[in-house]
N, C-alpha and C. Protein backbone atom coordinates (compact mmCIF):
# COMPACT_ATOMS: atom_id res chain seq x y z
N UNK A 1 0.84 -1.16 0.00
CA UNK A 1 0.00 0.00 0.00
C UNK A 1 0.90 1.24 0.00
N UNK A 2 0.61 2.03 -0.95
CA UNK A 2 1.41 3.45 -0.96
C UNK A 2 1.58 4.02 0.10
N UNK A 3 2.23 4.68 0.61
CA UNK A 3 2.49 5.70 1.88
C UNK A 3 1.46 6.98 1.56
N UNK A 4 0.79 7.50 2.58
CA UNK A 4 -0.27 8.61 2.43
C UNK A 4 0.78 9.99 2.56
N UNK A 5 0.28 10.61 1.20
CA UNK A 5 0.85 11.91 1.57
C UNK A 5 0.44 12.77 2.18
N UNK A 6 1.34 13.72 3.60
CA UNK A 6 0.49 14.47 4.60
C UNK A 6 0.94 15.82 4.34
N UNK A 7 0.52 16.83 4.66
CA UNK A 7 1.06 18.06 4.78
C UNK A 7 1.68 18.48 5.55
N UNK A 8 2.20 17.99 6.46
CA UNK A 8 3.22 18.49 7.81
C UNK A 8 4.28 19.31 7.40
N UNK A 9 5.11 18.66 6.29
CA UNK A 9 6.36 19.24 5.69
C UNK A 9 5.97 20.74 5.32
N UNK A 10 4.94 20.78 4.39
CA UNK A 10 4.77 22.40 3.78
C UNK A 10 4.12 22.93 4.64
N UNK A 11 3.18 22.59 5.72
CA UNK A 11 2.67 23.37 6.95
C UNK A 11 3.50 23.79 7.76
N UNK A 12 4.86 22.77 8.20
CA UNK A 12 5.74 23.47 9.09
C UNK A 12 6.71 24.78 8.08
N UNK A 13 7.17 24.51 6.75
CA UNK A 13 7.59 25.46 6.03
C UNK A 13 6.61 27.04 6.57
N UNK A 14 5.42 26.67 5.69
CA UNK A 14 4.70 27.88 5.59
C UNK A 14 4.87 28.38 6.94
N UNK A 15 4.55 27.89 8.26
CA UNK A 15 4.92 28.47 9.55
C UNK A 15 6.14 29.39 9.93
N UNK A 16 7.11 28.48 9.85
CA UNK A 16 8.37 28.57 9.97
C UNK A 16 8.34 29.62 8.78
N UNK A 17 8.42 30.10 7.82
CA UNK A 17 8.65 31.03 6.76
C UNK A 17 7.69 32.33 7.19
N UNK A 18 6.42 32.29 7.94
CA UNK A 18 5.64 33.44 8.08
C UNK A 18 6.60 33.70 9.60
N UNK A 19 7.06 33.16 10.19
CA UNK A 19 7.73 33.69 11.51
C UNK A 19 8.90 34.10 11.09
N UNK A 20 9.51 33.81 10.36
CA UNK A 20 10.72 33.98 10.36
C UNK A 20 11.05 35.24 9.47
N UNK A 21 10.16 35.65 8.25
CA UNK A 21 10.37 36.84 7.33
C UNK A 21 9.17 38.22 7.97
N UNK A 22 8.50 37.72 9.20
CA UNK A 22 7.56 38.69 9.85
C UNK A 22 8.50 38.78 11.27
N UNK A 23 9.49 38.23 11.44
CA UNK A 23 10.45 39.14 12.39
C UNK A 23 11.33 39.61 12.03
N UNK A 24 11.80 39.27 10.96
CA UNK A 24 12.79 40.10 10.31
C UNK A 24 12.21 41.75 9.63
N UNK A 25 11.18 41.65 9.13
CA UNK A 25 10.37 42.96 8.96
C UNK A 25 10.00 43.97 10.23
N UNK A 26 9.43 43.25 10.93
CA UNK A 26 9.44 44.08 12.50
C UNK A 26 10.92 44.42 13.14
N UNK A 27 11.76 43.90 12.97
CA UNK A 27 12.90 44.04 13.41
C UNK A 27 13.27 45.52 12.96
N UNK A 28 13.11 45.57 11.33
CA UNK A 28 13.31 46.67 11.04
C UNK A 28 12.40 47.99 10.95
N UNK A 29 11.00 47.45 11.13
CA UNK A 29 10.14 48.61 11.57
C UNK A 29 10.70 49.17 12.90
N UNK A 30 10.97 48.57 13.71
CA UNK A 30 11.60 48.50 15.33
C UNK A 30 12.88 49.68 15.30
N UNK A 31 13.54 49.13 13.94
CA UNK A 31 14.92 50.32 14.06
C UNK A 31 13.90 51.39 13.58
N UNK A 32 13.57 51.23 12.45
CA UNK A 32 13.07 52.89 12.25
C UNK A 32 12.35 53.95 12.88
N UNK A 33 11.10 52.78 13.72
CA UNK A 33 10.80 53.60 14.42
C UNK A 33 11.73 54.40 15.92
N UNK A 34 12.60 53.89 16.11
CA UNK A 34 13.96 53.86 17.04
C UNK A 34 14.58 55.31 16.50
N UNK A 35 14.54 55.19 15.39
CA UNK A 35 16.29 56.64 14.53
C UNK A 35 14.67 57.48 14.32
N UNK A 36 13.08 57.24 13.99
CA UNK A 36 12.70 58.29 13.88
C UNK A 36 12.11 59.00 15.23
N UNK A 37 12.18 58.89 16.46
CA UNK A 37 12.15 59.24 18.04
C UNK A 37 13.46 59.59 17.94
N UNK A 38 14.80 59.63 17.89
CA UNK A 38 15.84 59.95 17.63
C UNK A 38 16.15 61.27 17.16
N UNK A 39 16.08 61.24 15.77
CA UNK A 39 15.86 62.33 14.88
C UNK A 39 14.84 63.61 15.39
N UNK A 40 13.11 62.52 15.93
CA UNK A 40 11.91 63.81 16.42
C UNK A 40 12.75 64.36 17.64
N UNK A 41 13.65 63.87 18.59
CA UNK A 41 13.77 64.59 19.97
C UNK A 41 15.12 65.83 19.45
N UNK A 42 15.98 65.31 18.48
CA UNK A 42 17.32 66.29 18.03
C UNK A 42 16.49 67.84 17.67
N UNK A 43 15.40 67.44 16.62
CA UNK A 43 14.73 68.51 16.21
C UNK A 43 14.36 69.39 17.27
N UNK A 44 13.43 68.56 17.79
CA UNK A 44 12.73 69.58 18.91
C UNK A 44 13.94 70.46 19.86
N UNK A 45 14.68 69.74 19.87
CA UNK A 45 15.68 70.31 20.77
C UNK A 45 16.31 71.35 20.12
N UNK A 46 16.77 71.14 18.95
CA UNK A 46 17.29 72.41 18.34
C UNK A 46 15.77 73.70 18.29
N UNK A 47 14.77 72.98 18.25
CA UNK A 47 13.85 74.04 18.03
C UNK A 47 13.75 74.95 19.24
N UNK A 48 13.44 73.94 20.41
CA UNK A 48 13.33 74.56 21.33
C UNK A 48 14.81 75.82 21.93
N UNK A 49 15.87 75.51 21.24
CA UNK A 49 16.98 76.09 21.46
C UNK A 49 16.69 77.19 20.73
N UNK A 50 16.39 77.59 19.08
CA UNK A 50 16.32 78.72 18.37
C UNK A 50 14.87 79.69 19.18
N UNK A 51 13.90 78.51 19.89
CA UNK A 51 13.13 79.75 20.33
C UNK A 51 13.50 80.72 21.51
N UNK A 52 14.08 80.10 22.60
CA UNK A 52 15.43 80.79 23.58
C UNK A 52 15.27 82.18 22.89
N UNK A 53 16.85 81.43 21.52
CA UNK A 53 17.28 82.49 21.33
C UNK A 53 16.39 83.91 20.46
N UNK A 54 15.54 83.46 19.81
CA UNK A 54 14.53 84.26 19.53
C UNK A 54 13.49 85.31 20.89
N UNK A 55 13.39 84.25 21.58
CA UNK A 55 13.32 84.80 22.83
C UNK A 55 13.42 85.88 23.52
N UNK A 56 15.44 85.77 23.82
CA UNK A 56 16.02 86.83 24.27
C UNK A 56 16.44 87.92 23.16
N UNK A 57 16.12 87.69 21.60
CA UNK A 57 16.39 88.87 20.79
C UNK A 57 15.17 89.57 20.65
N UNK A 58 14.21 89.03 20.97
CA UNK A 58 12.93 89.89 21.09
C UNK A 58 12.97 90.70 22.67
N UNK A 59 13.24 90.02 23.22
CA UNK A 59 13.35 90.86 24.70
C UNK A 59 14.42 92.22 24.71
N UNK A 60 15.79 91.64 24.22
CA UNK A 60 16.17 92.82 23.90
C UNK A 60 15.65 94.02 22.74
N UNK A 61 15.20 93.30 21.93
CA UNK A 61 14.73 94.96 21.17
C UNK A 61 13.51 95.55 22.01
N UNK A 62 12.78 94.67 22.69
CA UNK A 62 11.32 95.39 23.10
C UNK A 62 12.16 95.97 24.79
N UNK A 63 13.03 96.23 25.21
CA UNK A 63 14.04 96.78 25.38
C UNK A 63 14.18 98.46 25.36
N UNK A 64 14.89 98.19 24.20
CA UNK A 64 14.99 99.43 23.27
C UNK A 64 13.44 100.21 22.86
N UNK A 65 12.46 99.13 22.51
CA UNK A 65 11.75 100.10 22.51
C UNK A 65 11.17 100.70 23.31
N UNK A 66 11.17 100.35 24.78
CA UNK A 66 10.82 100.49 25.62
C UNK A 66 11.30 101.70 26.44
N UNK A 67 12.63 102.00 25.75
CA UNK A 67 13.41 103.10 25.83
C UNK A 67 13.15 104.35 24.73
N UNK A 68 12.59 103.80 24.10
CA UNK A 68 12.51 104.57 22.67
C UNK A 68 11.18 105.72 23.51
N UNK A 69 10.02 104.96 23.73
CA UNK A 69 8.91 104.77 24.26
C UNK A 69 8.50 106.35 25.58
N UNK A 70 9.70 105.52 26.18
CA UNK A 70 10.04 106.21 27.75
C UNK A 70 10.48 107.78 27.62
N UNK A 71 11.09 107.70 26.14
CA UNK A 71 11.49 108.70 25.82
C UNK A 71 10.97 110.33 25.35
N UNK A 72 10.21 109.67 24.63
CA UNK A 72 8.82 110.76 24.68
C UNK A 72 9.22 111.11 23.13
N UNK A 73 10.11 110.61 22.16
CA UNK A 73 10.17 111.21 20.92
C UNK A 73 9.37 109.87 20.15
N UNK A 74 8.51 108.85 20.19
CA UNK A 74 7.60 108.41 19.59
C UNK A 74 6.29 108.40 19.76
N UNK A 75 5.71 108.79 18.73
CA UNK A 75 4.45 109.43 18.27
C UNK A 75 3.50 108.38 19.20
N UNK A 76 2.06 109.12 19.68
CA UNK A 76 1.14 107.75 20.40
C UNK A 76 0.76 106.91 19.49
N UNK A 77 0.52 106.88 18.05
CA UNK A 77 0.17 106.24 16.82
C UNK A 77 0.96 105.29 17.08
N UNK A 78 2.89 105.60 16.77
CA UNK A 78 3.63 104.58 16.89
C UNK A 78 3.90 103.86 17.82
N UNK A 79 3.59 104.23 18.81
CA UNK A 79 3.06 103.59 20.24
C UNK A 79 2.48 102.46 20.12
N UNK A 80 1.39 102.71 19.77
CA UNK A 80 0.28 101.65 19.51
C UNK A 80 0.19 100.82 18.81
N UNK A 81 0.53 101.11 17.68
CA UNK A 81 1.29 100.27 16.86
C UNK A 81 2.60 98.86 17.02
N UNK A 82 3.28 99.69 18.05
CA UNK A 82 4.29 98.78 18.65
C UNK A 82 3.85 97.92 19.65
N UNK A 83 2.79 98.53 20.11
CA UNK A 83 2.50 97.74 21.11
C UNK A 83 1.00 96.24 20.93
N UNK A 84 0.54 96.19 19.56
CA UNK A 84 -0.30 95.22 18.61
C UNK A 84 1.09 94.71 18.22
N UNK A 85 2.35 95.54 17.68
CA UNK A 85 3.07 94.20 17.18
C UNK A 85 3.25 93.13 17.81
N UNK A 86 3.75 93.82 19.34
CA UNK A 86 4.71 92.84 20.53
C UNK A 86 3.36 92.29 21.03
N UNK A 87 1.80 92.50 20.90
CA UNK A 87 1.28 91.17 21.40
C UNK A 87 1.05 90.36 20.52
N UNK A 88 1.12 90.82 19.37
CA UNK A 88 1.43 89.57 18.21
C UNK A 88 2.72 88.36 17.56
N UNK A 89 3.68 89.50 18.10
CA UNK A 89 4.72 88.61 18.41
C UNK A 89 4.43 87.49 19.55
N UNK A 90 4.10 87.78 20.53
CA UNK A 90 3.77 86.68 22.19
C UNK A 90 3.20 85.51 21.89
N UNK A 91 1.85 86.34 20.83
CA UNK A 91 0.76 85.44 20.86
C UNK A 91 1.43 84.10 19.81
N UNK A 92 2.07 84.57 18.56
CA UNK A 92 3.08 83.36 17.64
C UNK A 92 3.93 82.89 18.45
N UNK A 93 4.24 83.33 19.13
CA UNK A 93 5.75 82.62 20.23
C UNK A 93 4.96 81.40 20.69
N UNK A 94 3.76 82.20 21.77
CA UNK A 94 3.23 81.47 22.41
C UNK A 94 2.65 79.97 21.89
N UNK A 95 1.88 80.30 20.81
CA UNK A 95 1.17 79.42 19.84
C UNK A 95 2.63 78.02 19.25
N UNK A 96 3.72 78.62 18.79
CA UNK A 96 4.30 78.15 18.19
C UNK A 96 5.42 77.21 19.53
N UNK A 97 5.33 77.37 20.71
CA UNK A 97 6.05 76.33 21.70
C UNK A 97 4.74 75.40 22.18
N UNK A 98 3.40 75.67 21.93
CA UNK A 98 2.54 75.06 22.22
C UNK A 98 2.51 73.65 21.43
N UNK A 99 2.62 74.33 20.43
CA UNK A 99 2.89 73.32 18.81
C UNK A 99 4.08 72.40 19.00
N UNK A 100 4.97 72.50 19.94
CA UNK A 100 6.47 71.52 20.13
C UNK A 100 5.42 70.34 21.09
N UNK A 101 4.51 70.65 21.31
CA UNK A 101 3.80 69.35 22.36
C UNK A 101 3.70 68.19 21.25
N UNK A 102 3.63 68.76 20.17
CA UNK A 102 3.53 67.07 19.48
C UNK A 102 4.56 66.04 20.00
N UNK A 103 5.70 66.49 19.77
CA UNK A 103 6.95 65.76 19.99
C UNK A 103 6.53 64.61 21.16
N UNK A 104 5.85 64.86 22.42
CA UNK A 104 5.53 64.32 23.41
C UNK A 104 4.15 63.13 22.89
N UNK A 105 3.38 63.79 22.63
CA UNK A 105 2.36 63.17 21.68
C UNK A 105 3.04 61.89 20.38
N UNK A 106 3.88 62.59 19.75
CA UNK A 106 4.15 61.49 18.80
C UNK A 106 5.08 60.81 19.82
N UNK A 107 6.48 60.73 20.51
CA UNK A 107 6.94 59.79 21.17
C UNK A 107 6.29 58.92 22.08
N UNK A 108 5.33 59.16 22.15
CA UNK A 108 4.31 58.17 22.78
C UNK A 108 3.50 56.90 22.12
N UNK A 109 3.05 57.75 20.74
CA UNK A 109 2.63 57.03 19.52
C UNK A 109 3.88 56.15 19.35
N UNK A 110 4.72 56.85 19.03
CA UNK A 110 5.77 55.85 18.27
C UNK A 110 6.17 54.81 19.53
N UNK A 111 6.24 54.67 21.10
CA UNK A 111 6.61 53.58 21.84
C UNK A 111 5.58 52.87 21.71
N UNK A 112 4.15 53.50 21.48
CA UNK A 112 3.47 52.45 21.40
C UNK A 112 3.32 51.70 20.47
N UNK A 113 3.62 51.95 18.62
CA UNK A 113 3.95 51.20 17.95
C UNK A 113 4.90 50.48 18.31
N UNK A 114 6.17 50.45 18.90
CA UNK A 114 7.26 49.58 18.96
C UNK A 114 6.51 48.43 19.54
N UNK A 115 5.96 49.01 20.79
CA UNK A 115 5.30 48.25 21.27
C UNK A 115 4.40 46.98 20.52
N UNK A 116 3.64 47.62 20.04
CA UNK A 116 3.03 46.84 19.16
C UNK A 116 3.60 45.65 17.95
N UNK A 117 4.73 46.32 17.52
CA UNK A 117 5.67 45.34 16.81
C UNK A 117 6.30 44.43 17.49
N UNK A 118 6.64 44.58 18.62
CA UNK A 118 7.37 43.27 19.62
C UNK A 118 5.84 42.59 20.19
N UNK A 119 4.93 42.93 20.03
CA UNK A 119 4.04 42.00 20.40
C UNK A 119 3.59 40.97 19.50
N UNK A 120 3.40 41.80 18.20
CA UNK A 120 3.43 41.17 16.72
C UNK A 120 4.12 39.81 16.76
N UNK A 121 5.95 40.64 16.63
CA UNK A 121 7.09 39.21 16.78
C UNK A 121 6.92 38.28 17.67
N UNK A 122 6.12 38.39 18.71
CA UNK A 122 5.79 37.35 19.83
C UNK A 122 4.65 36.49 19.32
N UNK A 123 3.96 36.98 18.16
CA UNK A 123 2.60 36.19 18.11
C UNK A 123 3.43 35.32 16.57
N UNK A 124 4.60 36.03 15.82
CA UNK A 124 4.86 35.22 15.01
C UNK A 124 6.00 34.21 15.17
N UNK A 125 6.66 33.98 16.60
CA UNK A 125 7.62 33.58 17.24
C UNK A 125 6.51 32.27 17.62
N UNK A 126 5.39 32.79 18.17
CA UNK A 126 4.25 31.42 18.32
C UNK A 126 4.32 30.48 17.36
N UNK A 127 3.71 31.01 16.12
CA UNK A 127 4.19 30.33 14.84
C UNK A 127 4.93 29.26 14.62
N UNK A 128 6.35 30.29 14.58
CA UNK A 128 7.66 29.13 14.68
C UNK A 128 7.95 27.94 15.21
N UNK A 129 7.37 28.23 16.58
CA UNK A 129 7.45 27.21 17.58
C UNK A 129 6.50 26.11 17.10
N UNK A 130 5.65 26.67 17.07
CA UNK A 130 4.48 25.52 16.99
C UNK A 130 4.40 24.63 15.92
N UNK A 131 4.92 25.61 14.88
CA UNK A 131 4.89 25.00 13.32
C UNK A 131 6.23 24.02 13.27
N UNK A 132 7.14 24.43 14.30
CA UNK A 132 8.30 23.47 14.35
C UNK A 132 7.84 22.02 15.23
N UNK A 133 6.64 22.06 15.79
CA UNK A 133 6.20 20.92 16.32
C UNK A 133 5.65 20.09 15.21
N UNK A 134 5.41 20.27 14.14
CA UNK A 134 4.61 19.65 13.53
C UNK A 134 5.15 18.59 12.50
N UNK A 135 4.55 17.52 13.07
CA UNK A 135 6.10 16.56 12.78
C UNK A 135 5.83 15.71 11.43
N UNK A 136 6.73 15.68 10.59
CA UNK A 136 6.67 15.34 9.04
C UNK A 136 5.89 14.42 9.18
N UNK A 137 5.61 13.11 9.74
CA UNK A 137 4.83 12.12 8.91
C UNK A 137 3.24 12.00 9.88
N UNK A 138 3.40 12.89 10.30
CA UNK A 138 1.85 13.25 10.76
C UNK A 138 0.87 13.53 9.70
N UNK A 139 -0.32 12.75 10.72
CA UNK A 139 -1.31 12.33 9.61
C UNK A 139 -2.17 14.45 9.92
N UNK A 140 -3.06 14.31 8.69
CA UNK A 140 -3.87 15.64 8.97
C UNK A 140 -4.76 15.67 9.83
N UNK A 141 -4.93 14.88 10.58
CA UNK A 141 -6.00 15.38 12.11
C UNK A 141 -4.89 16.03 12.83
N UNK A 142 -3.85 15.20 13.16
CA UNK A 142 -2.60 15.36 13.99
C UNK A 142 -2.27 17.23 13.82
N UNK A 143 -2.35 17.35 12.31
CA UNK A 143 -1.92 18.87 11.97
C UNK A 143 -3.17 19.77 12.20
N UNK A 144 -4.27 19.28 12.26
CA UNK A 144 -5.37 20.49 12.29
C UNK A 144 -5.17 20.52 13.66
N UNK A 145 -5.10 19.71 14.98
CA UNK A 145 -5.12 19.98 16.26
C UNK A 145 -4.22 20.79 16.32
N UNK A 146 -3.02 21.24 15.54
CA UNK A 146 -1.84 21.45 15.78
C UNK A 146 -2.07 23.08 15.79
N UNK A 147 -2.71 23.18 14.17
CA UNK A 147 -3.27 24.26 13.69
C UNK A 147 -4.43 24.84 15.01
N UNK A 148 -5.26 24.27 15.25
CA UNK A 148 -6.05 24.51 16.01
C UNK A 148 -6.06 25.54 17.45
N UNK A 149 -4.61 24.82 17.63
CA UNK A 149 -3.93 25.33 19.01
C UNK A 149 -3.33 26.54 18.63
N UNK A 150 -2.60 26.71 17.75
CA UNK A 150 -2.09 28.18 17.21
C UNK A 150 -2.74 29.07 16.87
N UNK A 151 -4.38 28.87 16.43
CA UNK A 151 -5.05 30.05 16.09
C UNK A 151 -5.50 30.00 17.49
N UNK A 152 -5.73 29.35 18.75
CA UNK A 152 -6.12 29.62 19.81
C UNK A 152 -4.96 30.40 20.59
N UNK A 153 -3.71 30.25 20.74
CA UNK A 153 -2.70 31.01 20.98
C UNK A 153 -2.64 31.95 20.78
N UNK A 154 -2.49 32.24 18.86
CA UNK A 154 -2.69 33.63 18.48
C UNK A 154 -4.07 34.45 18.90
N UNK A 155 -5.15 34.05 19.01
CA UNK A 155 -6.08 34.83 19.45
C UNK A 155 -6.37 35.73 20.73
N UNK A 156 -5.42 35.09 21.90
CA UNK A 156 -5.35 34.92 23.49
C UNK A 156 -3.99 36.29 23.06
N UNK A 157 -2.98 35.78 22.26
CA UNK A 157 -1.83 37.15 22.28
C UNK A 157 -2.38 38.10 21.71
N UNK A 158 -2.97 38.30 21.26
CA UNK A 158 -3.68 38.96 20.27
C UNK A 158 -4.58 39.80 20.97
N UNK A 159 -5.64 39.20 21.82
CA UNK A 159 -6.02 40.00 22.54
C UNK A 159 -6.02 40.77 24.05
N UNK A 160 -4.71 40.06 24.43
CA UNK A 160 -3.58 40.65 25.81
C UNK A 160 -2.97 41.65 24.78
N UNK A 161 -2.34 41.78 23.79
CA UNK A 161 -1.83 42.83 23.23
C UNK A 161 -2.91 44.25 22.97
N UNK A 162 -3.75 43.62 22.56
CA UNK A 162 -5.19 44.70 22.46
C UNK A 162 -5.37 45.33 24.10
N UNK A 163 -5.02 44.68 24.69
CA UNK A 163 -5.44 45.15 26.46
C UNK A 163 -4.58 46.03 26.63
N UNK A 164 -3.17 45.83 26.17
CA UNK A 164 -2.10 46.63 26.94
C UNK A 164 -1.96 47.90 25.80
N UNK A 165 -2.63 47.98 25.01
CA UNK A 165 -2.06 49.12 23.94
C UNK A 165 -3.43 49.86 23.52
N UNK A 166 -4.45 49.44 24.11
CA UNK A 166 -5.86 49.80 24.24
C UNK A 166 -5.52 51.73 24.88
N UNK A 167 -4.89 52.71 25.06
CA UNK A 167 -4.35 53.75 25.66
C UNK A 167 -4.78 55.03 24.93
N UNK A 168 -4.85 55.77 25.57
CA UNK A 168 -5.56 56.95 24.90
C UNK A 168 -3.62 57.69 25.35
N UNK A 169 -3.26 58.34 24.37
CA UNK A 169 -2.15 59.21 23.72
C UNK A 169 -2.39 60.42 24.47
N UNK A 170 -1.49 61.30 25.53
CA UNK A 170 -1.69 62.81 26.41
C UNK A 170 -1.16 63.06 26.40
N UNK A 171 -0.91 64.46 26.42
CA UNK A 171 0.29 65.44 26.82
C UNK A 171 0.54 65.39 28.46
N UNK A 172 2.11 64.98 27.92
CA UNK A 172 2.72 64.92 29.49
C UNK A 172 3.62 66.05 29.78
N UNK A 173 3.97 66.65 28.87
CA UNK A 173 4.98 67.76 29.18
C UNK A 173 4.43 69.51 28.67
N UNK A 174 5.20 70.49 29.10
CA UNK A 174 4.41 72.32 28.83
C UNK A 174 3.39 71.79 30.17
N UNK A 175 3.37 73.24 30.17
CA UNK A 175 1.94 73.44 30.89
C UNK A 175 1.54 73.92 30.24
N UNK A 176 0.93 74.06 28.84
CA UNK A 176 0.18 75.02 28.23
C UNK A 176 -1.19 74.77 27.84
N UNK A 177 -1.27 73.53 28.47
CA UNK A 177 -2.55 73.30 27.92
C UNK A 177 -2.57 71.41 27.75
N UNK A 178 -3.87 70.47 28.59
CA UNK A 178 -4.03 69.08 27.98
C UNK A 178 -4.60 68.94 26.60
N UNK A 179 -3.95 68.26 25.91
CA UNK A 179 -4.31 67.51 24.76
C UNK A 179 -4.39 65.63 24.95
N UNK A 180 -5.44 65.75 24.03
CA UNK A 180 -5.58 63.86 24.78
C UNK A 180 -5.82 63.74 23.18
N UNK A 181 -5.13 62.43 22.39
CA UNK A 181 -5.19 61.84 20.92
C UNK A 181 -6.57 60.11 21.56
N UNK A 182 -7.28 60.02 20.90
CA UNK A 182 -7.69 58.82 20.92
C UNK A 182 -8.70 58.40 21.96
């Protein structure tokens, strides 16, 4: 009597091949998202550095004008005038360090994707394992129980990962104001 052909061999492949080229992809979503939190905190930092110095060059001219002012040789027109600029200047200053809260907002997003990708690699690391149980001359009941147990695995990681990343996104840093994403 012929030997029955089973699927074990190309079931453990296909396993073993979805774990193994879906951690290597997360691996590298993992760096990128890594150098782009990297890159977002350099920025902000230089930003937050040019507003400083913007800062103190606005302080010093409003300064001067303040002297200009005190002085009694500018007109009340130009007065007034100067004095709509410099709360329009405040109000862009103000507006525009408010706007650096993303940085906090997205580094949050982005741990929680990482997050999410090492949970991923854990559900396709299941895979591996399991699909490496699945032993060549096993008959196909043997492999559907096998199967069976892995979509029950994956479902259980799957939805402990949904629990822990279930998070509403806030501003943790400024006092200028809460923002909540989600």
């Amino acid at each position: 009597m012929p030997k029955k052909k089973t699927l074990g061999p190309q079931v453990k492949r296909l396993l073993t091949g979805v774990s193994d080229h879906g951690n290597e992809h997360l691996l590298e979503v993992e760096t990128d998202l890594v150098q782009t939190t990297i890159l977002l905190a350099e920025a902000i930092e230089k930003l937050g550095t040019s507003f400083l110095a913007l800062h103190a060059a606005i302080s010093a001219q409003q300064q001067e004008i303040d002297l200009l002012i005190s002085s009694g040789t500018a007109s009340d027109v130009t007065v007034e005038k100067l004095k709509v600029i410099q709360g329009d200047i405040t109000q862009h200053i103000n507006s525009a360090v408010t706007s650096l809260q993303f940085q906090d907002l997205t580094s949050q997003l982005i741990s929680r994707t990482v997050q999410r990708s090492a949970g991923l690699r854990e559900v396709l690391n299941t895979l591996g394992v399991v699909g490496g149980d699945i032993p060549h001359d096993g008959g196909n009941d043997e492999i559907a129980v096998l199967l069976k147990e892995i979509t029950i695995r994956l479902e259980a990681q799957s939805q402990e990962l949904k629990g822990l990343l279930r998070k509403a996104v806030s501003q943790k840093h400024l006092d200028s104001g809460d923002i909540e994403l989600f």
